[in-house]
Protein backbone atom coordinates (compact mmCIF):
# COMPACT_ATOMS: atom_id res chain seq x y z
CA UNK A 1 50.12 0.56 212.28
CA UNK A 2 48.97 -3.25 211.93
CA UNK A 3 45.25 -2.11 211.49
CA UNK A 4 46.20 0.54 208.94
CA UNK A 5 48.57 -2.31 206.89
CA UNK A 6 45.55 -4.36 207.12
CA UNK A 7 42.82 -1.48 205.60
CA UNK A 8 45.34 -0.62 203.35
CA UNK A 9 46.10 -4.17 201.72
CA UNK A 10 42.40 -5.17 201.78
CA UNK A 11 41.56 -1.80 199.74
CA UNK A 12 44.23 -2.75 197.04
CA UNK A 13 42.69 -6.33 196.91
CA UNK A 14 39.27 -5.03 196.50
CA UNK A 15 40.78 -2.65 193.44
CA UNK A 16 42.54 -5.64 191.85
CA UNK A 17 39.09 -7.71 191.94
CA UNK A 18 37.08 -4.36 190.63
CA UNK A 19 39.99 -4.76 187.54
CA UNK A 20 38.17 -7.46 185.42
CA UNK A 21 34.48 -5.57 185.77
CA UNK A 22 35.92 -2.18 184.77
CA UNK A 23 37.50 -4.05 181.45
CA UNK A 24 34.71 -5.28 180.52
CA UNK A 25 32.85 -2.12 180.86
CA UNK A 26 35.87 -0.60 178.15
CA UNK A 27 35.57 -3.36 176.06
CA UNK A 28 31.74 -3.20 175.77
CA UNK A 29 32.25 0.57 174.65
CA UNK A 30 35.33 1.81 173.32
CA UNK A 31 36.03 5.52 172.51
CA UNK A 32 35.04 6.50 169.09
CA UNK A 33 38.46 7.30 167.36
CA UNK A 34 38.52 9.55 163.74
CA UNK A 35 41.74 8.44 161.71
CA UNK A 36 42.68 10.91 159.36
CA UNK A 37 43.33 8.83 156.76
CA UNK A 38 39.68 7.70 156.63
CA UNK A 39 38.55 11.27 157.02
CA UNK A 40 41.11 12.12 153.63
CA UNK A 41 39.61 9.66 152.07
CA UNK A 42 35.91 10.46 152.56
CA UNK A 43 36.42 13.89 151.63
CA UNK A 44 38.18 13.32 148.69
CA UNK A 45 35.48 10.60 147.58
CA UNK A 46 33.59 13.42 147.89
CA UNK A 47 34.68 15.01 145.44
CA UNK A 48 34.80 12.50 143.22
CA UNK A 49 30.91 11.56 143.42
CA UNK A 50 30.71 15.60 143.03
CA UNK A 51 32.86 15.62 139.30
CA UNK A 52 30.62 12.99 138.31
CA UNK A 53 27.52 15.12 137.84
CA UNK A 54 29.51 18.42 137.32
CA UNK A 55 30.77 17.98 134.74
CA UNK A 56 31.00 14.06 134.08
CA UNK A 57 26.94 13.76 133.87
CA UNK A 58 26.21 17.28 132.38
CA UNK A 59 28.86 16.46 129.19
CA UNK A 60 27.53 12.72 129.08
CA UNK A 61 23.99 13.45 128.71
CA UNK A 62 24.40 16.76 127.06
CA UNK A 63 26.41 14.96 124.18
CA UNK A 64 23.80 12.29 123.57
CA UNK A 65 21.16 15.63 123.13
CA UNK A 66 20.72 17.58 119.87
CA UNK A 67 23.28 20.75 119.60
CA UNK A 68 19.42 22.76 120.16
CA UNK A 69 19.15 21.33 123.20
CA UNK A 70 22.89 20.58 124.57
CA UNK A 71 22.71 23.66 127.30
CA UNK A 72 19.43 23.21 128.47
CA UNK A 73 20.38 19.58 129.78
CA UNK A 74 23.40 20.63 131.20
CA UNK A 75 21.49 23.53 133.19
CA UNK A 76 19.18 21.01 134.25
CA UNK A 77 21.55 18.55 135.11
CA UNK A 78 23.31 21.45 137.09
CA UNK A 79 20.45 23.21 139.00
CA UNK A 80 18.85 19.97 140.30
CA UNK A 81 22.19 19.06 141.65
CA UNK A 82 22.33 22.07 143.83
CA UNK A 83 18.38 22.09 144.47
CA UNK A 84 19.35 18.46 146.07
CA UNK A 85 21.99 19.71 148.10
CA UNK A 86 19.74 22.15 149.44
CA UNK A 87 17.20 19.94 150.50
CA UNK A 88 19.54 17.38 151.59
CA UNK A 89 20.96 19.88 154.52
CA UNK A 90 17.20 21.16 155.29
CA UNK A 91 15.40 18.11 155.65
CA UNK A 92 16.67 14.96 153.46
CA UNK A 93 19.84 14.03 155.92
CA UNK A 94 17.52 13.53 159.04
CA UNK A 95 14.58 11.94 156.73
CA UNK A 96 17.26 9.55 155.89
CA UNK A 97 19.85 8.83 158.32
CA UNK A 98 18.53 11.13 161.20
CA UNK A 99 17.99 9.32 164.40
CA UNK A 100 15.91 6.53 165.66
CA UNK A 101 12.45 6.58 166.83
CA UNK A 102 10.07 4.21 167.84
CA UNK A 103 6.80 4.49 165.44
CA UNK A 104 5.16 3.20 162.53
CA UNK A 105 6.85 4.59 160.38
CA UNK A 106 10.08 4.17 161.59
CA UNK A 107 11.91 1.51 159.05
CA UNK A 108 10.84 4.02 156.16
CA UNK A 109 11.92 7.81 157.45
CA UNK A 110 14.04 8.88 160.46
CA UNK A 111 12.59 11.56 162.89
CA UNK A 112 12.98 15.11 162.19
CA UNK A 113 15.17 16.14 165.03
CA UNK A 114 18.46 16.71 162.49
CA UNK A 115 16.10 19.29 160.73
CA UNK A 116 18.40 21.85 159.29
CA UNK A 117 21.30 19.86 160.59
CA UNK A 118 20.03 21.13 164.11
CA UNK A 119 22.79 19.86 166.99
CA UNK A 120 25.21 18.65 164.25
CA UNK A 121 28.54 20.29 165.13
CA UNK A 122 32.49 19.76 164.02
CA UNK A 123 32.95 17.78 166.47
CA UNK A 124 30.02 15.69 165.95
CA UNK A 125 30.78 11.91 164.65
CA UNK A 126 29.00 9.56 162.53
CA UNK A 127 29.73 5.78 162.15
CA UNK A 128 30.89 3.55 160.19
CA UNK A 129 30.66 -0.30 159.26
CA UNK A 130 33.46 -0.49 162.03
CA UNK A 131 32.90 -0.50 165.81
CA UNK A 132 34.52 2.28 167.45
CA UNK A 133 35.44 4.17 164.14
CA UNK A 134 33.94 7.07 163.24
CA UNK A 135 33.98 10.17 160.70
CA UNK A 136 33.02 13.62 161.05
CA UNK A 137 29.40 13.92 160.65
CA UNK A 138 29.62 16.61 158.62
CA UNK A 139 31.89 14.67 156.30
CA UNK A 140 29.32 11.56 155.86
CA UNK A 141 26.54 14.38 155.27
CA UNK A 142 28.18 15.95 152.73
CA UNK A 143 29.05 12.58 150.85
CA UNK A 144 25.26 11.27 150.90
CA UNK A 145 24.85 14.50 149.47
CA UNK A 146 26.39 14.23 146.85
CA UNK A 147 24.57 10.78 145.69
CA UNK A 148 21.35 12.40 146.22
CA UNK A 149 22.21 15.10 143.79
CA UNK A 150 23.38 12.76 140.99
CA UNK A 151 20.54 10.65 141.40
CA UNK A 152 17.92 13.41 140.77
CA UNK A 153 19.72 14.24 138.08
CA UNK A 154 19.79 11.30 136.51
CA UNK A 155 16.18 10.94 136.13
CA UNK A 156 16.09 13.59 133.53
CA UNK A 157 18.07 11.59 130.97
CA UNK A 158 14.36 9.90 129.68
CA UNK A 159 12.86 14.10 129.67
CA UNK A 160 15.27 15.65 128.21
CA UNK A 161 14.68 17.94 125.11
CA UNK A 162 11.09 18.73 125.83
CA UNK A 163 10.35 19.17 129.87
CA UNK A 164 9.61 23.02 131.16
CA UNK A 165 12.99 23.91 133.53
CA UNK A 166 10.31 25.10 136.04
CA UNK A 167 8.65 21.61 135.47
CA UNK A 168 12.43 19.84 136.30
CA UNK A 169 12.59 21.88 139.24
CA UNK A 170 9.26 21.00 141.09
CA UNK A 171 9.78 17.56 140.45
CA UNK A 172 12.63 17.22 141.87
CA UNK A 173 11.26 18.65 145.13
CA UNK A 174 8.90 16.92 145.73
CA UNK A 175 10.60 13.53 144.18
CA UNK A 176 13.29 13.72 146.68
CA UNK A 177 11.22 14.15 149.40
CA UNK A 178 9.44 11.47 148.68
CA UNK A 179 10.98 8.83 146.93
CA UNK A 180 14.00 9.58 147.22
CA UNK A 181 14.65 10.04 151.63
CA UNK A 182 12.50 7.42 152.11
CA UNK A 183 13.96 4.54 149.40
CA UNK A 184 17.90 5.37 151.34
CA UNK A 185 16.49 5.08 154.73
CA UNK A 186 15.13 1.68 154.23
CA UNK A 187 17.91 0.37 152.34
CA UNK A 188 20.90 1.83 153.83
CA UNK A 189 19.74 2.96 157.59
CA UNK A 190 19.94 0.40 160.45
CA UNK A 191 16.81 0.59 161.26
CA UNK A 192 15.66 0.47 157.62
CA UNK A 193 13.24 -2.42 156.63
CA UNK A 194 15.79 -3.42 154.03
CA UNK A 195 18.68 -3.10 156.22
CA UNK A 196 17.39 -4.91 158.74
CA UNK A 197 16.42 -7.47 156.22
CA UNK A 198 19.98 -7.98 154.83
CA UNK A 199 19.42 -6.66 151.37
CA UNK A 200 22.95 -6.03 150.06
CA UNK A 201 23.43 -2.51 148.41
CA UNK A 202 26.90 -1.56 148.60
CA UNK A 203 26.57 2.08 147.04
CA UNK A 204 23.49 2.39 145.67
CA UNK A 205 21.96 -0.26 143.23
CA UNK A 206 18.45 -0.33 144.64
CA UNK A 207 18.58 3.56 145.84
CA UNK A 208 20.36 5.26 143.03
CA UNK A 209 19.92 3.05 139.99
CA UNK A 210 16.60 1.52 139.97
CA UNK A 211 15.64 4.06 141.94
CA UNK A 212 16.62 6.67 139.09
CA UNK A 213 15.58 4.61 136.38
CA UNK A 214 12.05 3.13 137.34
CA UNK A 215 11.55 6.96 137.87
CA UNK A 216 12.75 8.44 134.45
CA UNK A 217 10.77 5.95 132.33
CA UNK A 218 7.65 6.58 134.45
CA UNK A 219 8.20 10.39 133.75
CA UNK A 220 8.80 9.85 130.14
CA UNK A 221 5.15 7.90 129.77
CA UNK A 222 3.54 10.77 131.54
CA UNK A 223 5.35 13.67 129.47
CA UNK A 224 5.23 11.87 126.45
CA UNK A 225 7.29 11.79 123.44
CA UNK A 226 9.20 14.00 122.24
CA UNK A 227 7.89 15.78 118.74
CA UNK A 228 9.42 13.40 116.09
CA UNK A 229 9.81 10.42 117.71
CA UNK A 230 10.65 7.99 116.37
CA UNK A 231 10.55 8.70 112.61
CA UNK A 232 12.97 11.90 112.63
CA UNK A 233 16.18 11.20 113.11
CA UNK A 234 18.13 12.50 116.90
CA UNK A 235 21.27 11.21 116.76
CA UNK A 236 23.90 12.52 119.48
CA UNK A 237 25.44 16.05 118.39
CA UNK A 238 28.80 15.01 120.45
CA UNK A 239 30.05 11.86 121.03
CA UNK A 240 33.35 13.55 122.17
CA UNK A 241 31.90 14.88 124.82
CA UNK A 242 29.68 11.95 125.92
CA UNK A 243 33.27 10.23 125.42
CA UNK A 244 34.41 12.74 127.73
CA UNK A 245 31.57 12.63 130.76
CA UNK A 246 32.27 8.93 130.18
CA UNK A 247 35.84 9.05 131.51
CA UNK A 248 34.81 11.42 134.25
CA UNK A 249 32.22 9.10 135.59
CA UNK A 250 34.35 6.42 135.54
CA UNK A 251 36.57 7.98 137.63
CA UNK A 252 34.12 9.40 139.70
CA UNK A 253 32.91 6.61 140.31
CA UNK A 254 35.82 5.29 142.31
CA UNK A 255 34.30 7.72 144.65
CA UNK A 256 30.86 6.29 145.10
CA UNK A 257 32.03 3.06 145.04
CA UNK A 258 35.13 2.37 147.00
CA UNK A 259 33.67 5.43 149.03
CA UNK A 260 30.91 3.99 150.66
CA UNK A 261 33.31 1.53 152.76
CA UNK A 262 33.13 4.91 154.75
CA UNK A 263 36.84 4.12 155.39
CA UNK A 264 40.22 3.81 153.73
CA UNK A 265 40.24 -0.18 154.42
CA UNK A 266 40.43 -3.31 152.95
CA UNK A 267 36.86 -3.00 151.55
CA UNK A 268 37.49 -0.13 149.63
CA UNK A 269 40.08 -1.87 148.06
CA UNK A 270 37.70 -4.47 146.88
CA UNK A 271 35.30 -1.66 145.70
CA UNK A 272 37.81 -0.48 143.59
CA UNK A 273 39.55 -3.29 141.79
CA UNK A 274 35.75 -4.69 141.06
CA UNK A 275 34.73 -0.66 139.59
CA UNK A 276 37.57 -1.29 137.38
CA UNK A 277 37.10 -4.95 136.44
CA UNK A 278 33.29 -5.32 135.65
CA UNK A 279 33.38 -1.98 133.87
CA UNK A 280 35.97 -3.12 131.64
CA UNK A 281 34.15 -6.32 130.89
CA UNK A 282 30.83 -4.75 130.33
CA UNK A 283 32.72 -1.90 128.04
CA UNK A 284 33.90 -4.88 126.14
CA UNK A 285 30.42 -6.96 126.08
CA UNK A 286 28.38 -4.06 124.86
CA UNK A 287 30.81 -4.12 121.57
CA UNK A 288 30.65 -7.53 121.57
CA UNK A 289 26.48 -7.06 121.29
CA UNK A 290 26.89 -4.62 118.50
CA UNK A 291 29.06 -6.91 116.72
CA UNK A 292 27.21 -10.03 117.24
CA UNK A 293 23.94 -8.40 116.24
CA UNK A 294 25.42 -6.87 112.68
CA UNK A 295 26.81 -3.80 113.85
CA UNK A 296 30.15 -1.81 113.71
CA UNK A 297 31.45 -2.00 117.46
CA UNK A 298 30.96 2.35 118.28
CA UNK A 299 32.05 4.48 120.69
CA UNK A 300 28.59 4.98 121.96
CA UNK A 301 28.13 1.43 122.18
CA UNK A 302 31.35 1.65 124.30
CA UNK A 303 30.39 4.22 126.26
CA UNK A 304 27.23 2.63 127.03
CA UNK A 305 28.76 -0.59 128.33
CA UNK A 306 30.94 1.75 130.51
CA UNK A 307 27.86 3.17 132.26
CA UNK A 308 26.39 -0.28 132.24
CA UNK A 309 29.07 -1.48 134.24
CA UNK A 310 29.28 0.94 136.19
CA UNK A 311 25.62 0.65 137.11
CA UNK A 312 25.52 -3.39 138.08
CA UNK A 313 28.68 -3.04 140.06
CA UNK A 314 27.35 -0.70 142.05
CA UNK A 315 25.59 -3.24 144.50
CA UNK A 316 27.94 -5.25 144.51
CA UNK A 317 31.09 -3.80 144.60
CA UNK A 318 32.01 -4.68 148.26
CA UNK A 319 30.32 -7.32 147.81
CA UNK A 320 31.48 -9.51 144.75
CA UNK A 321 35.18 -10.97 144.75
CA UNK A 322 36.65 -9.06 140.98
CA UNK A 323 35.71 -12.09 138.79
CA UNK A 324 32.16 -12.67 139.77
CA UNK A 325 32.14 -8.56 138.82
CA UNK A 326 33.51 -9.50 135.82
CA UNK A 327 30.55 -11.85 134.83
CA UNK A 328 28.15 -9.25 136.22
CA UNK A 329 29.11 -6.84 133.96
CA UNK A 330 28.89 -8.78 130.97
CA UNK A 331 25.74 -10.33 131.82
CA UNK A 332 24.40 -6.46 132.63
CA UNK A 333 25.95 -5.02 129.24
CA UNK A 334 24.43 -7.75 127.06
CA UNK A 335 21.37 -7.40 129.07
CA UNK A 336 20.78 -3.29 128.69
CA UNK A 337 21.76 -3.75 125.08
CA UNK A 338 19.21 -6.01 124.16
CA UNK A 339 16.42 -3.39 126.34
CA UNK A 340 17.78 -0.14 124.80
CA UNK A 341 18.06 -1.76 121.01
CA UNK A 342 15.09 -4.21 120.81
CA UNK A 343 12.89 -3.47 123.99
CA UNK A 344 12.47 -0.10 123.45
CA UNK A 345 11.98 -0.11 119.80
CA UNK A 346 9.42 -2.37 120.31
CA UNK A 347 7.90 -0.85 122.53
CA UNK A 348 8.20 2.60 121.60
CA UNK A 349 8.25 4.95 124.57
CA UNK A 350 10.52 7.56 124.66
CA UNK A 351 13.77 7.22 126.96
CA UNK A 352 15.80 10.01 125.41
CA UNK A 353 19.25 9.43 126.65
CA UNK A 354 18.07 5.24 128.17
CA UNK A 355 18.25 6.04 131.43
CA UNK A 356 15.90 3.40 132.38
CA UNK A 357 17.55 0.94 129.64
CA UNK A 358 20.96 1.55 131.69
CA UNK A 359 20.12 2.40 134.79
CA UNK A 360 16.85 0.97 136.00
CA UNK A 361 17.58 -2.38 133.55
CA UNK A 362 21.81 -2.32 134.77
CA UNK A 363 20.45 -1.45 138.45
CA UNK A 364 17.68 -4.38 138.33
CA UNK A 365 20.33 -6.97 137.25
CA UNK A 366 23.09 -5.51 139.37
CA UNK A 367 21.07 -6.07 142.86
CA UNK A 368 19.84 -9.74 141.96
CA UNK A 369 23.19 -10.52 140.68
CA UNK A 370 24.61 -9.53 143.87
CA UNK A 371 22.95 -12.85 145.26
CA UNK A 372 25.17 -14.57 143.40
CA UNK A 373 28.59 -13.40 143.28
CA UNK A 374 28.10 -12.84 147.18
CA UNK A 375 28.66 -16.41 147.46
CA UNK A 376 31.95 -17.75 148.62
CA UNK A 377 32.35 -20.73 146.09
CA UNK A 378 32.18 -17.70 143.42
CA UNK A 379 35.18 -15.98 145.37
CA UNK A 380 32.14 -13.60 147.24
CA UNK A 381 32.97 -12.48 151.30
CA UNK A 382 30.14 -14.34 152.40
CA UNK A 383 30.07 -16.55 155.11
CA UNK A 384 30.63 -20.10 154.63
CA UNK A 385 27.24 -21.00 155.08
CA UNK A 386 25.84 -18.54 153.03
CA UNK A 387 22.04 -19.53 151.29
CA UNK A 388 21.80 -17.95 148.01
CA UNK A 389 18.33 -18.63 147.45
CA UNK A 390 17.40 -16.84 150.83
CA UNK A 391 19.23 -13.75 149.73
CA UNK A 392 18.26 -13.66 145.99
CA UNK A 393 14.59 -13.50 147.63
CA UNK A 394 15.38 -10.43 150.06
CA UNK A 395 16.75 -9.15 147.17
CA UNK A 396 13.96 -9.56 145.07
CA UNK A 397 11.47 -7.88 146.99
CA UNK A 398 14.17 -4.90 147.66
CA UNK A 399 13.69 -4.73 143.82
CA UNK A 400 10.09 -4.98 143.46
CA UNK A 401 9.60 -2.59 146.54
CA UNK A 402 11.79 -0.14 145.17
CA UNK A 403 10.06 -0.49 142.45
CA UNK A 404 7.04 0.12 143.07
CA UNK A 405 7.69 2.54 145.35
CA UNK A 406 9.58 4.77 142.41
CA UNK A 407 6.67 4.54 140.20
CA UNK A 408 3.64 5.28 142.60
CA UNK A 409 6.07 8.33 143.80
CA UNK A 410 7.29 9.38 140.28
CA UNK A 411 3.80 9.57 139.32
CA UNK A 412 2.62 12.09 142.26
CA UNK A 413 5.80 14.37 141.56
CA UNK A 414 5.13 15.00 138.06
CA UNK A 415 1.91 15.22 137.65
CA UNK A 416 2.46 18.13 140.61
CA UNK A 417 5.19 19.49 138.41
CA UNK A 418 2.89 19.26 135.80
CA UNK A 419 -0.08 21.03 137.04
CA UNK A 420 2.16 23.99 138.52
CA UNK A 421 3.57 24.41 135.08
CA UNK A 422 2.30 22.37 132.21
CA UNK A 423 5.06 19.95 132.05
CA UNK A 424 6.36 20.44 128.58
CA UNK A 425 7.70 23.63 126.37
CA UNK A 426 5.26 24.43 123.37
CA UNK A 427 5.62 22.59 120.25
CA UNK A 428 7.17 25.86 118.82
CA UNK A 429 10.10 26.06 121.73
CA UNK A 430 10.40 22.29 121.60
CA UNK A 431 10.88 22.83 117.69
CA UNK A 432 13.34 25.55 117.82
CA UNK A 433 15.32 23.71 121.09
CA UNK A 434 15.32 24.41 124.72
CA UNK A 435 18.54 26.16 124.68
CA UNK A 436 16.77 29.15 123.31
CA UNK A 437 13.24 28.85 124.62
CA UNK A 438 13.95 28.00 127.96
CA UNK A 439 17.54 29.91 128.86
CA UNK A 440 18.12 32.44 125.65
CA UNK A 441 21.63 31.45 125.01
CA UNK A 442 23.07 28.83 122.42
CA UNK A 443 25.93 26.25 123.22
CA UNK A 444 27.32 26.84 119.93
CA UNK A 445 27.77 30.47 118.22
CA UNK A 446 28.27 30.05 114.26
């Protein structure tokens, strides 16, 4: 009976020491949990980024197009959108966020072992900026979807009114393939090269906006200009419903902003009061510009500052405390103004709705700005010994890559598109509009 007290106490002693090792080993890796608050949120963020190229792009750009041409942008803006998705599901998720590999090419692409979402299940998780917190995979791949769609489609806004809809259509293939994939890995993958260099992109300033706006003026240089431009007069046929988009992107945008927290936390909550905040100020600024340069303040002018906005806060909206956003989108306003009313006068190539004046210019500013108001002493959530200049520099060449990277990629997609098709509609179609020559049907019948 002794001997057996004596095994029996010893083996509880050696469980009690085993106690602190098997902690540790729990600590070190928790279970995963999904909260379904997060995964309500996500989904409806969704959603959001989803009504703000159907319809809040489509009525936005088609507004700022001649009534000819008003359907034909709004089919493009449309079919691209669900060409994207497409793509996104076959190949683009595990080009962009599939998983690690070893290889030289590794910081630019993933591997192709998520190829048609192969092994991705419902109950398959994906992470987020928090340890041990996770969403449903397929809810992250359905919201990096979505900002793949409106990015593509965004591009168009310098082609408009004179591209082939077969042209729009090839490009966009082969654009997101390979500008596209490649630009969010590196930025917004952990093993990206800009990731793992600290670049800040909160939602998308580097891989949606300069991204999509290096690429639509390099695709209006190679198209060309449209017939008219810029002696004839092509004013917008409906600011209402550029008004209108406006609104919806706005909203929308709440989505892509506060959405890419990946979790209903304290950093969407920053996303969001800063989406409001710098929009607001740039919305202001832009009228401000118009004023300040002879003009009647307009409610294109305000819509423009909206998008504006919209565009630089992008970067930096979990990043920025809300009155550093405030300055950013003033700075960005007054800066796009001066590009899309003296630059590209000036200059005279052909932008058709600015989306490089907005975007690529409001994009450009937004991710060096984010430098800044990333600071503390400017009410930023970096550290205490943050170093400015160390970040505007990985910032900088996030830019310039991005940059060049758009334009060398831009280049091989539509002169592809180009050769497959011959780009743009005859003079005669071009003449008549696109709504006609390209889809037979009129937006307006009287």
């Amino acid at each position: 009976m002794k001997n057996a007290l004596k095994i029996a106490a010893g083996t509880g002693l050696a469980l009690f020491a085993a106690l602190p090792a098997w902690a540790q080993d729990a600590a070190a890796a928790p279970a995963a949990t999904v909260d379904k608050g997060d995964v309500a949120w996500m989904m409806t963020a969704t959603v959001l980024v989803l009504a703000m190229i159907l319809p809040g792009l489509a009525l936005f750009y088609g507004g700022l197009a001649r009534t000819k041409n008003m359907l034909s942008v709004m089919t493009q803006v449309g079919a691209v959108a669900c060409l994207a998705m497409l793509v996104w599901v076959m190949w683009g998720y595990t080009m962009a966020f599939g998983p690690d590999y070893e290889g030289p090419l590794s910081n630019v692409v993933s591997n192709f072992d998520k190829l048609f979402l192969k092994g991705v299940t419902a109950s398959s998780q994906a992470a987020t900026f928090t340890a041990g917190v996770e969403i449903p995979e397929y809810v992250f791949i359905s919201f990096q979807m979505t900002f793949a769609a409106i990015t593509v489609a965004l591009v168009l806004g310098s082609v408009v009114e004179r591209i082939k809809f077969a042209a729009v259509m090839i490009f966009a293939l082969v654009w997101l393939t390979i500008v596209y994939f490649p630009i969010a890995h590196m930025v917004w993958a952990a093993s990206g090269y800009f990731f793992k260099l600290g670049a800040l992109d909160f939602a998308g300033g580097t891989v949606v906006h300069i991204n999509a706006g290096v690429s639509a003026l390099v695709a209006a240089l190679i198209i060309g200009k449209r017939i008219g431009y810029p002696t004839e007069r092509m004013t917008p046929h409906s600011l209402t419903m550029t008004m209108i988009g406006t609104g919806l992107l706005w909203v929308g945008w709440f989505g892509f902003n506060a959405g890419s927290a990946l979790e209903a936390n304290a950093s969407a909550g920053l996303a969001m009061i800063n989406t409001f905040v710098a929009t607001a100020s740039a919305a202001l600024f832009w009228m401000l510009a118009e004023r300040a340069a002879g003009h009647k303040p307009s409610a294109l002018g305000f819509c423009s500052g909206v998008i504006a906005g919209l565009v630089a806060v992008t970067p930096a909206a979990g990043n920025s405390g809300p009155f550093g956003a405030i300055v950013l989108g003033a700075v960005a306003s007054v800066v796009c103004f001066f590009f899309v009313t003296v630059v590209k006068p000036k200059l005279g190539y052909d932008d058709s709705l600015d989306a490089f004046g907005i975007h690529g210019i409001g994009g450009i500013v937004g991710a060096i700005g984010t430098a800044v108001v990333y600071a503390p002493s400017l009410g930023g959530p970096g550290a205490e010994d943050y170093n400015m200049v160390e970040k505007l520099l990985v910032q900088a060449q996030a830019v310039g890559a991005t940059i060049v990277w758009a334009t060398i990629g831009t280049t091989i997609a539509i002169v592809i598109a180009k050769a497959l098709t011959g780009g743009r509609v005859t003079p005669e179609v071009e003449q008549e509009g696109l709504d006609l020559g390209e889809h037979g049907e009129r937006a307006y019948n009287y």
